[in-house]
C-alpha atoms as a PDB file:
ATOM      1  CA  UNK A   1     113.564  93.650  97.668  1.00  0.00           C
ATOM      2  CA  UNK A   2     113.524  95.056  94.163  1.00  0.00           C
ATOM      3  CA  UNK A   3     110.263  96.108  92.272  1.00  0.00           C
ATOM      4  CA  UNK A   4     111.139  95.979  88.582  1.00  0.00           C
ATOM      5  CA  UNK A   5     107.975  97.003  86.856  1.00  0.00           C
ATOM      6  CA  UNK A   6     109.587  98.606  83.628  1.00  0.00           C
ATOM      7  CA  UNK A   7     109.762  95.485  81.574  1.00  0.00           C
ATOM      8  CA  UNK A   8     107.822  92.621  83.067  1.00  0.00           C
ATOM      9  CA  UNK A   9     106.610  92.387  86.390  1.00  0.00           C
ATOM     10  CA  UNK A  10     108.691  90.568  89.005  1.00  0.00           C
ATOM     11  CA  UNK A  11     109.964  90.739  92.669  1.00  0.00           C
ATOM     12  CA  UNK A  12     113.554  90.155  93.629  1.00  0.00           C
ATOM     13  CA  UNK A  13     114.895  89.696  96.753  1.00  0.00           C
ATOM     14  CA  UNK A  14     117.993  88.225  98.145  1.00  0.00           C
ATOM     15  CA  UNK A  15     116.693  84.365  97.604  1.00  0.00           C
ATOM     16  CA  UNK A  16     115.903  85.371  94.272  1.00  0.00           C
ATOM     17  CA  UNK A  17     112.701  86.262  92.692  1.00  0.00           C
ATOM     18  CA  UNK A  18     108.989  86.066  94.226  1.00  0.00           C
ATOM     19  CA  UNK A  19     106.966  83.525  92.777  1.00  0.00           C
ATOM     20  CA  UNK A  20     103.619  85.580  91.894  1.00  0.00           C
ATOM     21  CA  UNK A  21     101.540  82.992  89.773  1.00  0.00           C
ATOM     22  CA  UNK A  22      98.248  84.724  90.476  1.00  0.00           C
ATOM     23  CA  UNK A  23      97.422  87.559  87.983  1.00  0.00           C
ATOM     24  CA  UNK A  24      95.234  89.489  90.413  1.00  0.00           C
ATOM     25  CA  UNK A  25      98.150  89.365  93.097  1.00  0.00           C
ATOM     26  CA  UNK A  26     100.958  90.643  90.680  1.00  0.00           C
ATOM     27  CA  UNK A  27      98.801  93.928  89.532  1.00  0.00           C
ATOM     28  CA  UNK A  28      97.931  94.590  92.699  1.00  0.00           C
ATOM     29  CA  UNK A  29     101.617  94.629  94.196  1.00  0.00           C
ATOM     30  CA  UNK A  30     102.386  96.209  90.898  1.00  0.00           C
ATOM     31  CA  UNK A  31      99.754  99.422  92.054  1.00  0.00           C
ATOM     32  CA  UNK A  32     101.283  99.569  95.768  1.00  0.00           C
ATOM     33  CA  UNK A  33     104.616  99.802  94.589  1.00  0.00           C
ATOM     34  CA  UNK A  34     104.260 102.562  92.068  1.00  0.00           C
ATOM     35  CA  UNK A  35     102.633 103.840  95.383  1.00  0.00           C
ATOM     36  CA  UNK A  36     105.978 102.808  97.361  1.00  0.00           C
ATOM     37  CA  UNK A  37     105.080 104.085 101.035  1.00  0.00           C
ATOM     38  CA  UNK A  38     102.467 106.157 100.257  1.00  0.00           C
ATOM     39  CA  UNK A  39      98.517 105.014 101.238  1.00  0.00           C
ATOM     40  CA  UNK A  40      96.158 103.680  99.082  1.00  0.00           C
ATOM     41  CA  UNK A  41      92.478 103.528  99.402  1.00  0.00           C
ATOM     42  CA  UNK A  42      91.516 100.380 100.510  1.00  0.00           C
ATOM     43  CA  UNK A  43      88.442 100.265  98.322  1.00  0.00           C
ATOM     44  CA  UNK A  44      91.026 100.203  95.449  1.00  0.00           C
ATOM     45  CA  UNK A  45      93.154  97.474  96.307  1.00  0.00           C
ATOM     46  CA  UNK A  46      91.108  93.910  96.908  1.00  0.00           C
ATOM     47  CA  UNK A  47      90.907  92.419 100.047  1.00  0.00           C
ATOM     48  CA  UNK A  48      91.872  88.875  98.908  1.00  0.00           C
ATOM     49  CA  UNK A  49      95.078  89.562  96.877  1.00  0.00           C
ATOM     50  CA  UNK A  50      96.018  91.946  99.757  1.00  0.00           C
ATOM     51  CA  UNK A  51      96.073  89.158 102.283  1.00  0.00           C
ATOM     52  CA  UNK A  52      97.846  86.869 100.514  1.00  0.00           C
ATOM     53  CA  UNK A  53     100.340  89.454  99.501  1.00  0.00           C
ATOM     54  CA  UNK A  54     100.530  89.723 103.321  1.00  0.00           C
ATOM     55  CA  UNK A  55     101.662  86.637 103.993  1.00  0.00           C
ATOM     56  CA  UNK A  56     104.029  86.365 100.878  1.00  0.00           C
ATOM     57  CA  UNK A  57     105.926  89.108 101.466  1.00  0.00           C
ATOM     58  CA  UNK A  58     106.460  89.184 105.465  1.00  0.00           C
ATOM     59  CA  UNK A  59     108.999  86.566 105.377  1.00  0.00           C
ATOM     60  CA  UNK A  60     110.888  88.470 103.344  1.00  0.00           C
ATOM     61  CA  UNK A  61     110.693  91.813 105.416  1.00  0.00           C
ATOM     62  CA  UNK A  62     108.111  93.331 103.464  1.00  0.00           C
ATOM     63  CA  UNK A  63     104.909  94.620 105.469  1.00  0.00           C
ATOM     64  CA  UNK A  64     101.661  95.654 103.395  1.00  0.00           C
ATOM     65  CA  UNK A  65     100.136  97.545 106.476  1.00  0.00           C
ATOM     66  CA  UNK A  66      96.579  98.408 106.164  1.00  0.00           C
ATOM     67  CA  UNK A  67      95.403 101.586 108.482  1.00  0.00           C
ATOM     68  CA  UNK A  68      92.862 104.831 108.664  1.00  0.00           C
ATOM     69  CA  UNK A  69      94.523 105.938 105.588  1.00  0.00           C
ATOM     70  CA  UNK A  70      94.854 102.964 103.416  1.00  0.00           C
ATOM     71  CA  UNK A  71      97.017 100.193 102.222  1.00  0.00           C
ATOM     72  CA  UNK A  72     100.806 101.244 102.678  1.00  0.00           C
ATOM     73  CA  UNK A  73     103.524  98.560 101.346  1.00  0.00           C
ATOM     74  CA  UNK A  74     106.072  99.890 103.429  1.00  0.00           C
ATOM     75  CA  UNK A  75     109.411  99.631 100.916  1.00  0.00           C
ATOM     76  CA  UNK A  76     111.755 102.644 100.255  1.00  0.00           C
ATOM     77  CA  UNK A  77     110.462 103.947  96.766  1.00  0.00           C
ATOM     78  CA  UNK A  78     114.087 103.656  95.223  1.00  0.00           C
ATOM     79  CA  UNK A  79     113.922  99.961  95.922  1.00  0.00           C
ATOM     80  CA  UNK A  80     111.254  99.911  92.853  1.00  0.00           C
ATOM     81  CA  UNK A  81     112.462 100.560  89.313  1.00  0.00           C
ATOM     82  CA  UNK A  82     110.319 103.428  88.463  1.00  0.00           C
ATOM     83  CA  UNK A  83     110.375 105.509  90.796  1.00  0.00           C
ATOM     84  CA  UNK A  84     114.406 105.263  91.051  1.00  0.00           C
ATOM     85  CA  UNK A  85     114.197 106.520  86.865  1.00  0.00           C
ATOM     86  CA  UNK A  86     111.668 109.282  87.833  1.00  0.00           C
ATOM     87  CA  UNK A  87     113.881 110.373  90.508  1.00  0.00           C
ATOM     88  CA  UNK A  88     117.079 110.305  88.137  1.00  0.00           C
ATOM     89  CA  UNK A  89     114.670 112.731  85.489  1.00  0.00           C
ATOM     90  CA  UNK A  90     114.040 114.828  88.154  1.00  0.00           C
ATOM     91  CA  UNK A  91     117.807 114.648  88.750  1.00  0.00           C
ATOM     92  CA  UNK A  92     118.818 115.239  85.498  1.00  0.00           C
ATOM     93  CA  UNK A  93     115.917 117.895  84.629  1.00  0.00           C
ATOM     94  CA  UNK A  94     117.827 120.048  87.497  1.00  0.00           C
ATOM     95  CA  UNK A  95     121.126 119.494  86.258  1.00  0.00           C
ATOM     96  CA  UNK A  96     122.565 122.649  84.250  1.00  0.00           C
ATOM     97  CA  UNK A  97     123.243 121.181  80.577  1.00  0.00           C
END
């Protein structure tokens, strides 16, 4: 699945894009992936957007696992927009002009 969160929020996978009508659900996946596989305090991330972002994005392969450490939504960072452009700054901010 691709996070695009430069430009409006949405959620595409291979049947297209993720229907995320509730505002509190789309911020909240918005925070966990600009967090991409990295924990989140649990106490930031509300328990009733979390579970139905649970069971929205399991059927398409996507796990938001909750553990001693936090929320993890367990996607490869380069599959959301942001991080792939902070990676390509890095990238290019190592590059000899």
């Amino acid at each position: 699945m691709d996070f695009r969160i430069l430009g409006p929020f949405e959620v595409v996978g291979s049947d297209g894009r993720l229907d995320l009508v509730d505002a509190e659900q789309r911020s909240v996946l918005a925070y966990l992936a600009l967090q991409a596989a990295r924990p989140v305090r649990p106490e930031d991330v509300p328990e009733a957007p979390a579970a139905a972002l649970r069971a929205l994005l399991r059927p398409h392969g996507v796990d938001l696992d909750l553990d001693r450490n936090g929320y993890v939504l367990d996607v490869d960072p380069t599959d959301v927009d942001a991080c792939q452009f902070e990676l390509q700054l890095t990238a290019a901010d190592e590059e000899d002009d």
